[in-house]
Protein backbone atom coordinates (compact mmCIF):
# COMPACT_ATOMS: atom_id res chain seq x y z
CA UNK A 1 4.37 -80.72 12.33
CA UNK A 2 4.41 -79.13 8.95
CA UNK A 3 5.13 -75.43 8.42
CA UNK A 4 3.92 -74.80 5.52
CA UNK A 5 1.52 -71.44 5.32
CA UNK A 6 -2.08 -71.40 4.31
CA UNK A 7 -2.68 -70.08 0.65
CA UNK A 8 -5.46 -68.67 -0.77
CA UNK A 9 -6.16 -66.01 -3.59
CA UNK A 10 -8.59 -63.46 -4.54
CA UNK A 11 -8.96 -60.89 -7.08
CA UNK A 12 -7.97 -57.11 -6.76
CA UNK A 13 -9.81 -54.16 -7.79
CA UNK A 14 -8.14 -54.78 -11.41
CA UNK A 15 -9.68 -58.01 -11.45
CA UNK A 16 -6.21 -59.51 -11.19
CA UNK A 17 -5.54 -62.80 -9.26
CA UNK A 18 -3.82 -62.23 -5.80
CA UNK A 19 -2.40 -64.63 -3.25
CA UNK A 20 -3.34 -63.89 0.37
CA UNK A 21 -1.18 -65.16 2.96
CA UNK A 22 -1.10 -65.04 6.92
CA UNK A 23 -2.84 -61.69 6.36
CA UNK A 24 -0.70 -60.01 3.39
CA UNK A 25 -1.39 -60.02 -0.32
CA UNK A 26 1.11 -60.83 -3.01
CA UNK A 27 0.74 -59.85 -6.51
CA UNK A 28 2.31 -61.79 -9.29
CA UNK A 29 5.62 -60.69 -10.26
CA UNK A 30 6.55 -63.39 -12.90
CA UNK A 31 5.44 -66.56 -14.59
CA UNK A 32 8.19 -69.23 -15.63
CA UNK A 33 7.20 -72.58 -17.35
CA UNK A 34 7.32 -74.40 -13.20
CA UNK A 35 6.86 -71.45 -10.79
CA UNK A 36 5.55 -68.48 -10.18
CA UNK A 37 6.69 -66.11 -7.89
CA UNK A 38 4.59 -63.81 -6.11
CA UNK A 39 5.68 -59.98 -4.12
CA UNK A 40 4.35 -58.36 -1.57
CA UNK A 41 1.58 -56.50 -2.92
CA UNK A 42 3.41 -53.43 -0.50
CA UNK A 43 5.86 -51.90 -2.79
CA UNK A 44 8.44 -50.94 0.42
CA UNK A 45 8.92 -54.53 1.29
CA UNK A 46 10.99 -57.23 -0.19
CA UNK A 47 8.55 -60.61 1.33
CA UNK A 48 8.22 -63.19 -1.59
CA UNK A 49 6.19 -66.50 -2.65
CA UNK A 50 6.88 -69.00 -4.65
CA UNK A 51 4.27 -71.65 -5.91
CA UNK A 52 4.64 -74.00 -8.57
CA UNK A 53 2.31 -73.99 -11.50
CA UNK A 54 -0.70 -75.48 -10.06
CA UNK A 55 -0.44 -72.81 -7.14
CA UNK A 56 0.52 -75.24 -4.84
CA UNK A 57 3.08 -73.65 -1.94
CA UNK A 58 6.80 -74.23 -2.43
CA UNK A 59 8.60 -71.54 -0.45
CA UNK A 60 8.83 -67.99 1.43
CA UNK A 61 11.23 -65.40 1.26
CA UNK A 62 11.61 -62.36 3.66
CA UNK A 63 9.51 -60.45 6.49
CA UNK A 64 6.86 -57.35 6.77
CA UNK A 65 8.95 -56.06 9.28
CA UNK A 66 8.59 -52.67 7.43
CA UNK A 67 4.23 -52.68 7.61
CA UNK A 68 1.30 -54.54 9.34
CA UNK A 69 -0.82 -57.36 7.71
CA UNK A 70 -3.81 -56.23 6.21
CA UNK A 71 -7.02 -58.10 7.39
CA UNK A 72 -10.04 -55.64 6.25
CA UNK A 73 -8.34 -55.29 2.85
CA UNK A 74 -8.25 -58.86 2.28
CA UNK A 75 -12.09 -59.07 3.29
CA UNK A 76 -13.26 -56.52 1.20
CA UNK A 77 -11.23 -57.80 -1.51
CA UNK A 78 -12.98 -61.36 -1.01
CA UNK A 79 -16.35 -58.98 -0.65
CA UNK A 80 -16.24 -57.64 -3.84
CA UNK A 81 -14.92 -60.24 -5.55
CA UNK A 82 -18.24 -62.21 -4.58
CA UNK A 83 -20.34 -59.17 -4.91
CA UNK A 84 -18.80 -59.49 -8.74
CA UNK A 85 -19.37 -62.68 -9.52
CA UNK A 86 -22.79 -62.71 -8.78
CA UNK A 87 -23.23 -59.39 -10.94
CA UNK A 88 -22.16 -61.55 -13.67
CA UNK A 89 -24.08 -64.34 -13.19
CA UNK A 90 -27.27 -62.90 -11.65
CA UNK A 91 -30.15 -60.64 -12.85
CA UNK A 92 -30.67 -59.74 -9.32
CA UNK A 93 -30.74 -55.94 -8.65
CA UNK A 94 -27.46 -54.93 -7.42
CA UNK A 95 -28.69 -53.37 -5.00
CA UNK A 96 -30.04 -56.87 -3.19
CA UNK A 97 -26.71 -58.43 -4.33
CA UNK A 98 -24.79 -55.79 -2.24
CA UNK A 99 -27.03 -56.44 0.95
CA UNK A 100 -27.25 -60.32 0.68
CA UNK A 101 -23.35 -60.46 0.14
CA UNK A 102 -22.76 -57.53 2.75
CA UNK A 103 -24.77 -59.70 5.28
CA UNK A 104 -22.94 -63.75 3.82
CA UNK A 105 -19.38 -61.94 4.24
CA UNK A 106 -19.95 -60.75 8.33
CA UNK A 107 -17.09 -58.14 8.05
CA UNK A 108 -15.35 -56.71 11.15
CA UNK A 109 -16.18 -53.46 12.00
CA UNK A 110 -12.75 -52.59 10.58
CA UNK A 111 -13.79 -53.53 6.74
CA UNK A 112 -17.77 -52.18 7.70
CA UNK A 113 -16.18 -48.65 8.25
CA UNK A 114 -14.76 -48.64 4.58
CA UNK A 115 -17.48 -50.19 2.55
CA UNK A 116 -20.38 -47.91 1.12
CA UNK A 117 -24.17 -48.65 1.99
CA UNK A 118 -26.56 -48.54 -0.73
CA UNK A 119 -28.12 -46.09 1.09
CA UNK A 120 -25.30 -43.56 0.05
CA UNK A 121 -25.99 -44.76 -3.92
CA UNK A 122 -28.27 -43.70 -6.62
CA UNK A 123 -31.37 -45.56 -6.46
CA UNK A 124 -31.77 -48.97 -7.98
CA UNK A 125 -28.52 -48.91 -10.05
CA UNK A 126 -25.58 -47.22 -9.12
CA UNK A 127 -23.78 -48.02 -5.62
CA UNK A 128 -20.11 -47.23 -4.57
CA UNK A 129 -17.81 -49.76 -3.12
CA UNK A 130 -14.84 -47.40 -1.15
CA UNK A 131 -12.10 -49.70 -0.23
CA UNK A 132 -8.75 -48.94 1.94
CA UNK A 133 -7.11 -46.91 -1.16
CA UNK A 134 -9.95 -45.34 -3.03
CA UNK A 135 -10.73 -47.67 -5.83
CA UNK A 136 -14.12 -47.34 -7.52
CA UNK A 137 -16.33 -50.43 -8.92
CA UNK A 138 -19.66 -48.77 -9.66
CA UNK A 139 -19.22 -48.40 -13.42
CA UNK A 140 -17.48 -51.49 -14.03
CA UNK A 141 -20.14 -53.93 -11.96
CA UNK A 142 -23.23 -51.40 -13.67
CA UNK A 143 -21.64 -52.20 -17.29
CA UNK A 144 -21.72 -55.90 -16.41
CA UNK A 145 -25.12 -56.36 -15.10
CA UNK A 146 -26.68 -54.27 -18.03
CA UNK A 147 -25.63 -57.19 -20.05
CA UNK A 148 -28.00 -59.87 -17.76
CA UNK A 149 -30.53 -57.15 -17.06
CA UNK A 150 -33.82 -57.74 -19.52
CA UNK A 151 -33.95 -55.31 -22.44
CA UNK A 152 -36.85 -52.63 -22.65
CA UNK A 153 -39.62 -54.15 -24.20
CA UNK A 154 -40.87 -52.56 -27.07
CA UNK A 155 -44.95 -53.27 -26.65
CA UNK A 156 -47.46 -53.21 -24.04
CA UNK A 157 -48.00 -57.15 -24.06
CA UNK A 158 -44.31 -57.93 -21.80
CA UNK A 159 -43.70 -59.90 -19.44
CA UNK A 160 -42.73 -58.70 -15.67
CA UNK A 161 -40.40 -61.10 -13.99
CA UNK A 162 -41.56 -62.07 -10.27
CA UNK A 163 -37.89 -60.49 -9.49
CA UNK A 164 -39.10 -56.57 -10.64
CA UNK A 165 -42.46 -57.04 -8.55
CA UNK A 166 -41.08 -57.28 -5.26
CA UNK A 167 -38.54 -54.54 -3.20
CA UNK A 168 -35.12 -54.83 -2.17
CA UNK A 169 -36.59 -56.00 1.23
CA UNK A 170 -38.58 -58.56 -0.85
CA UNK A 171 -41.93 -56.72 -0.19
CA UNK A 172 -44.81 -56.40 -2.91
CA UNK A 173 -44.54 -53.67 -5.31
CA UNK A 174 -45.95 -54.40 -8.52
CA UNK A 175 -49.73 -53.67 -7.20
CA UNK A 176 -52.22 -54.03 -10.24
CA UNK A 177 -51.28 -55.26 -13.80
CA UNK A 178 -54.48 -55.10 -16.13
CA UNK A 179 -55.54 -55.09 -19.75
CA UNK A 180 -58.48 -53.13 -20.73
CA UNK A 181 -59.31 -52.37 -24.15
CA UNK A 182 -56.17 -53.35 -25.22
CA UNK A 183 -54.31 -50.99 -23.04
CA UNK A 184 -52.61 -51.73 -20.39
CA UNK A 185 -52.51 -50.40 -16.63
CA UNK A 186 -49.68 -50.94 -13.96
CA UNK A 187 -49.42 -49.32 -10.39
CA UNK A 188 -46.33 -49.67 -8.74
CA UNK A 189 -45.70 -48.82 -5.11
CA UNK A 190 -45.29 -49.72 -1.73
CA UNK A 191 -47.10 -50.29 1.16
CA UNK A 192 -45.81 -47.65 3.50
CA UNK A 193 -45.85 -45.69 0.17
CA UNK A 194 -49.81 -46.25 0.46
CA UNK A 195 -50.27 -45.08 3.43
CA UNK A 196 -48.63 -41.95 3.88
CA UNK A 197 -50.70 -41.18 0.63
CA UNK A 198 -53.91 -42.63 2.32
CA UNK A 199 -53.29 -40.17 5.40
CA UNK A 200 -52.54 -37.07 3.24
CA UNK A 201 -54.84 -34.29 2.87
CA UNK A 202 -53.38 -32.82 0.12
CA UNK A 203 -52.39 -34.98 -2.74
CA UNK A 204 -50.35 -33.76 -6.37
CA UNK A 205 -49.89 -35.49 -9.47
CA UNK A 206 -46.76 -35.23 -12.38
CA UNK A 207 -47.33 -36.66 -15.45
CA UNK A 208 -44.03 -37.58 -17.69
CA UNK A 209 -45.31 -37.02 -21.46
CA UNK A 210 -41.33 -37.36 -22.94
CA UNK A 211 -39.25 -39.58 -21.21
CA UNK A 212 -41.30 -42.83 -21.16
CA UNK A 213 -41.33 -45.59 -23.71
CA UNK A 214 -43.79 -44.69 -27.17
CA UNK A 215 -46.05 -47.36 -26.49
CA UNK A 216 -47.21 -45.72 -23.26
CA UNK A 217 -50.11 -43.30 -22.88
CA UNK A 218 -48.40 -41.57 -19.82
CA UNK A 219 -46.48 -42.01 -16.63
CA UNK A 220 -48.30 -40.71 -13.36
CA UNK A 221 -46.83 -40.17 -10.08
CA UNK A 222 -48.90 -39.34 -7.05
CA UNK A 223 -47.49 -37.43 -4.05
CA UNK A 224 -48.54 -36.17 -0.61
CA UNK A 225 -48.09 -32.72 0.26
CA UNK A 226 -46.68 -32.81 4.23
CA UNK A 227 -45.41 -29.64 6.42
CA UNK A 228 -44.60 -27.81 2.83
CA UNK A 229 -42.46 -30.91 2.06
CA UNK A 230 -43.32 -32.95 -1.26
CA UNK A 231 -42.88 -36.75 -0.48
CA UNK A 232 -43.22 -38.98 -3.45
C-alpha cells in the first residue's frame, strides 16, 4: 500500500502558486533545474516538500508538531481562487459570482464565519473577501472585471445585454425600454420595488442633472415616503 500523500495546489492571496497537503500549505522556497522544494507556509516550522518539475510528489521532510493543519484557510484559498478566475473570464456581476461560487464551494461553518457577504459590500461593485489573516481582494478582483465589463456607451441607440436586465436573484429589472421621437426611455426597478411605491401615499422624486452621461435628458428616481423614513 503506497504512502505517498495527496498533492494539490492553489493560489494565495498574492496570486502565488501553493501546494496543499494533508491540510497544510507550502509555499515555494526554491526552483532547481529537477525539483522544487516547497516550506511550510508557517514560518515557526521546519516541514518540507519536494516535487520534481512536473509537480509530481518525491518526498517529505519534518512534522507540524509546533501548529494545527489549516482546513478553512485552504477552502477559502480554493474559494477565492475560483471566485478569481471567473472575474477574469466572466462579465457576470461580481456580486452573482460571489453567491454562485459561495454556494459551488459548500464551506464549513469554520471558513463561512471568515468570508464577507455581499450584503456587507457596496452595492453592485465592491465586496470584501476577509480571510484568516486579513488580506483584502476587493480592489484587485474590481480592477480585473472593469476590463470585461462593457464600456459606457456614448449614444442613446446601445445595446443592453440580457445580463444588466435581470437582478442578482435573476429577477426582471430592466422594465420598459422605448424610443419615441428619437429619444429614448428606460425604467429600471424591481418588483417589490413596485409595490412598496404602489402602496405609498406619499411619493418624492430626485432628478440628477450632473452626474449622468451628456446624451441623457435626466435621471429620475421615485421614492415612497414611510413612518418619516425615505425608501428608494
Amino acid at each position: 500500500m503506497s504512502n505517498t500523500p495527496t498533492i494539490t495546489f492553489s493560489q494565495c492571496n498574492k496570486g502565488k502558486r501553493v501546494l496543499v497537503c494533508d491540510g497544510y500549505v507550502y509555499h515555494l522556497n526554491k526552483l532547481c533545474s529537477k525539483a522544487k522544494y516547497w516550506r511550510c507556509g508557517n514560518r515557526l516550522c521546519a516541514a518540507v516538500i519536494h516535487t520534481d518539475i512536473n509537480d509530481e510528489f518525491k518526498v517529505r521532510k519534518g512534522d507540524h508538531s509546533n501548529h494545527l493543519s489549516s482546513p478553512a484557510y485552504i477552502e477559502i484559498l480554493s474559494f477565492k481562487s475560483n471566485i478569481k478566475q471567473c472575474v477574469v473570464t466572466e462579465a457576470t456581476p461580481i456580486g452573482r459570482i460571489y453567491d454562485e461560487e459561495l454556494v459551488k464551494a459548500q464551506l464549513s461553518q469554520t471558513a463561512l464565519s471568515v468570508v464577507a457577504s455581499t450584503q456587507d459590500a457596496s452595492k453592485y461593485l465592491l465586496f470584501v473577501i476577509i480571510d484568516l489573516i486579513g488580506h483584502i481582494l476587493e480592489s484587485s478582483l474590481n480592477r480585473i472585471h472593469r476590463l470585461e465589463t462593457p464600456r459606457l456607451p456614448i449614444t442613446c441607440r446601445f445595446d443592453i445585454p440580457t445580463l444588466y436586465n435581470l437582478t442578482i436573484n435573476v429577477e426582471r429589472f430592466l422594465l420598459y425600454d422605448k424610443m419615441r421621437r428619437n429619444k429614448r426611455n428606460l425604467i429600471f426597478a424591481t418588483g417589490d420595488q413596485l409595490r412598496v411605491l404602489f402602496k405609498a401615499k406619499q411619493i418624492l422624486m430626485d432628478g440628477t442633472f450632473s452626474l449622468y452621461p451628456h446624451f441623457l435628458n435626466n435621471f429620475t428616481r421615485f421614492m415612497q415616503l414611510s413612518s418619516n423614513r425615505v425608501s428608494k
